[in-house]
C-alpha atoms as a PDB file:
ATOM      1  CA  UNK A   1      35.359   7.767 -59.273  1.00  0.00           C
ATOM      2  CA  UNK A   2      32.158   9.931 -58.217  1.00  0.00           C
ATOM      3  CA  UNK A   3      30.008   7.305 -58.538  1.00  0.00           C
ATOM      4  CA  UNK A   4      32.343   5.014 -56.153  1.00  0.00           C
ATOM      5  CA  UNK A   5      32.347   7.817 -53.313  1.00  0.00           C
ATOM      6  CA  UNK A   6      28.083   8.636 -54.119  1.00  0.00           C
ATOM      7  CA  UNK A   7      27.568   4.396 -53.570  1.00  0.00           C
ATOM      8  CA  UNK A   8      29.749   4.629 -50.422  1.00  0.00           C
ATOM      9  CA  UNK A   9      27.839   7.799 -48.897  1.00  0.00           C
ATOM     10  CA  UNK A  10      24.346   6.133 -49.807  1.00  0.00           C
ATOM     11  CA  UNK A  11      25.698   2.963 -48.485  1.00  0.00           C
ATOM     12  CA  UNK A  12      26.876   4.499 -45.651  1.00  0.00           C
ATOM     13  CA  UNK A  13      23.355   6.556 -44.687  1.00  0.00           C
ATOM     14  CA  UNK A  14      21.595   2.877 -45.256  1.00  0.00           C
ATOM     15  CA  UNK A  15      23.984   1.713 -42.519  1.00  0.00           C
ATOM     16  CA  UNK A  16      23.573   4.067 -40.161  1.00  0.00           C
ATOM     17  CA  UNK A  17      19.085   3.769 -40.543  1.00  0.00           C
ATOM     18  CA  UNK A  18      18.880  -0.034 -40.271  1.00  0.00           C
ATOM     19  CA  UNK A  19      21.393   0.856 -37.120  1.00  0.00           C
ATOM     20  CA  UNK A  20      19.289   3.804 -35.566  1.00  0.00           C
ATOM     21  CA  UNK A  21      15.764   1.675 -36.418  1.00  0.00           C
ATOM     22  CA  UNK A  22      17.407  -1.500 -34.760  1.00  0.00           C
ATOM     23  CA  UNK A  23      18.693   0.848 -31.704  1.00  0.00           C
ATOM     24  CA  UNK A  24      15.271   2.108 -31.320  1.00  0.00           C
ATOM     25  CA  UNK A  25      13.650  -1.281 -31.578  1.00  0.00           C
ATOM     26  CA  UNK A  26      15.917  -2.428 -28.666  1.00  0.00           C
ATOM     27  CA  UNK A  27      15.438   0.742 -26.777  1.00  0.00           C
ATOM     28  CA  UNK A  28      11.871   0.185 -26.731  1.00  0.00           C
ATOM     29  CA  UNK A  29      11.892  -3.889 -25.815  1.00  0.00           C
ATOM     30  CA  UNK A  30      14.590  -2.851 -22.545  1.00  0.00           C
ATOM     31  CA  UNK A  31      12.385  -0.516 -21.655  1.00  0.00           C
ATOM     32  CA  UNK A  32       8.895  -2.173 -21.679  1.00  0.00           C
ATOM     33  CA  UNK A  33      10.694  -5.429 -19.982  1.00  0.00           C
ATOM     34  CA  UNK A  34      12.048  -3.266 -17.346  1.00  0.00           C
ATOM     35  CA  UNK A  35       8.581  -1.575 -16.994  1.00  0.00           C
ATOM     36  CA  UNK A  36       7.313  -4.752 -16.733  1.00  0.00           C
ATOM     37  CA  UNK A  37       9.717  -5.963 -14.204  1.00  0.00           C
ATOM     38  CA  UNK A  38       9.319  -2.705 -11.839  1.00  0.00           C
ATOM     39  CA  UNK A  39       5.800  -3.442 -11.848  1.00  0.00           C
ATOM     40  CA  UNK A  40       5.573  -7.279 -11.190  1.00  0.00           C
ATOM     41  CA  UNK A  41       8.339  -6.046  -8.433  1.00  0.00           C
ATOM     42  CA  UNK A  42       6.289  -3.381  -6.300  1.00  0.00           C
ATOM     43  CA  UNK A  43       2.971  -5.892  -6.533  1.00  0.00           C
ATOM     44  CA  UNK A  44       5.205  -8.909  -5.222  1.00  0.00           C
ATOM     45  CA  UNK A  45       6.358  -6.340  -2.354  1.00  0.00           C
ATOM     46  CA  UNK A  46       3.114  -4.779  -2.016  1.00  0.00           C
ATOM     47  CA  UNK A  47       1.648  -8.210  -1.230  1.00  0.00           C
ATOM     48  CA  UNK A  48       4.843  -8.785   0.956  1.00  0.00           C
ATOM     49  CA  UNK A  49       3.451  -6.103   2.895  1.00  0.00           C
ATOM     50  CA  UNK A  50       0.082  -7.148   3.074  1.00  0.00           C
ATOM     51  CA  UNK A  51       0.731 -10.488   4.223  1.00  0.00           C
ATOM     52  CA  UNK A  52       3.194  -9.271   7.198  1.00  0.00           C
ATOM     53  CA  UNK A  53       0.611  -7.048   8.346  1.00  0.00           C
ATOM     54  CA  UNK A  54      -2.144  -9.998   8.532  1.00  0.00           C
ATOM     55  CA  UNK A  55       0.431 -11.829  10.278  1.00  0.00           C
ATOM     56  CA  UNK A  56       0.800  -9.476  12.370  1.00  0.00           C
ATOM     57  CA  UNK A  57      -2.923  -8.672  13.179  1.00  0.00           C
ATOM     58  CA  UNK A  58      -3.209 -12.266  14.020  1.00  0.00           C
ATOM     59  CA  UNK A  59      -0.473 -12.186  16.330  1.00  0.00           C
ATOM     60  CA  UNK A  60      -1.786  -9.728  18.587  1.00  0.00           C
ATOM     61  CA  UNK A  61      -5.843 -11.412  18.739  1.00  0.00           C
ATOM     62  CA  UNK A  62      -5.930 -13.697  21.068  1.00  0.00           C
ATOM     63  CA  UNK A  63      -7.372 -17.524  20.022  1.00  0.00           C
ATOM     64  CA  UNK A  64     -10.549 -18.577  21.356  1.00  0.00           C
ATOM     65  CA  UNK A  65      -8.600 -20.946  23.161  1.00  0.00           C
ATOM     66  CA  UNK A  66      -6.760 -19.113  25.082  1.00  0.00           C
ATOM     67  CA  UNK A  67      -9.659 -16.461  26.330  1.00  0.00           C
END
């Protein structure tokens, strides 16, 4: 009957390792995609920015044509 409850316990601890090592494998893949993401984000805004700021500067000079 020992043996029964010592199998269950190791079983048990194996369960619980392949569950914290496939929690931290997740953990780690969420949080590089959402690095990832937050970074492609802030450059597609930061050239939002840029580009409304040229369009702006070339709103305000006047055309050779109409000097």
């Amino acid at each position: 009957m020992s043996a029964m409850w010592a199998g269950l316990l190791i079983n048990l601890l194996l369960f619980v390792a392949l569950l914290l090592i496939v929690m931290f494998v997740l953990h780690a893949t969420i949080r590089a995609a959402v690095r990832n993401a937050l970074r492609d984000h802030d450059a597609y805004r930061e050239e939002q920015t840029q580009a409304q700021a040229h369009a702006q500067t070339a709103d305000r000079i006047p055309s050779q044509s109409e000097t």
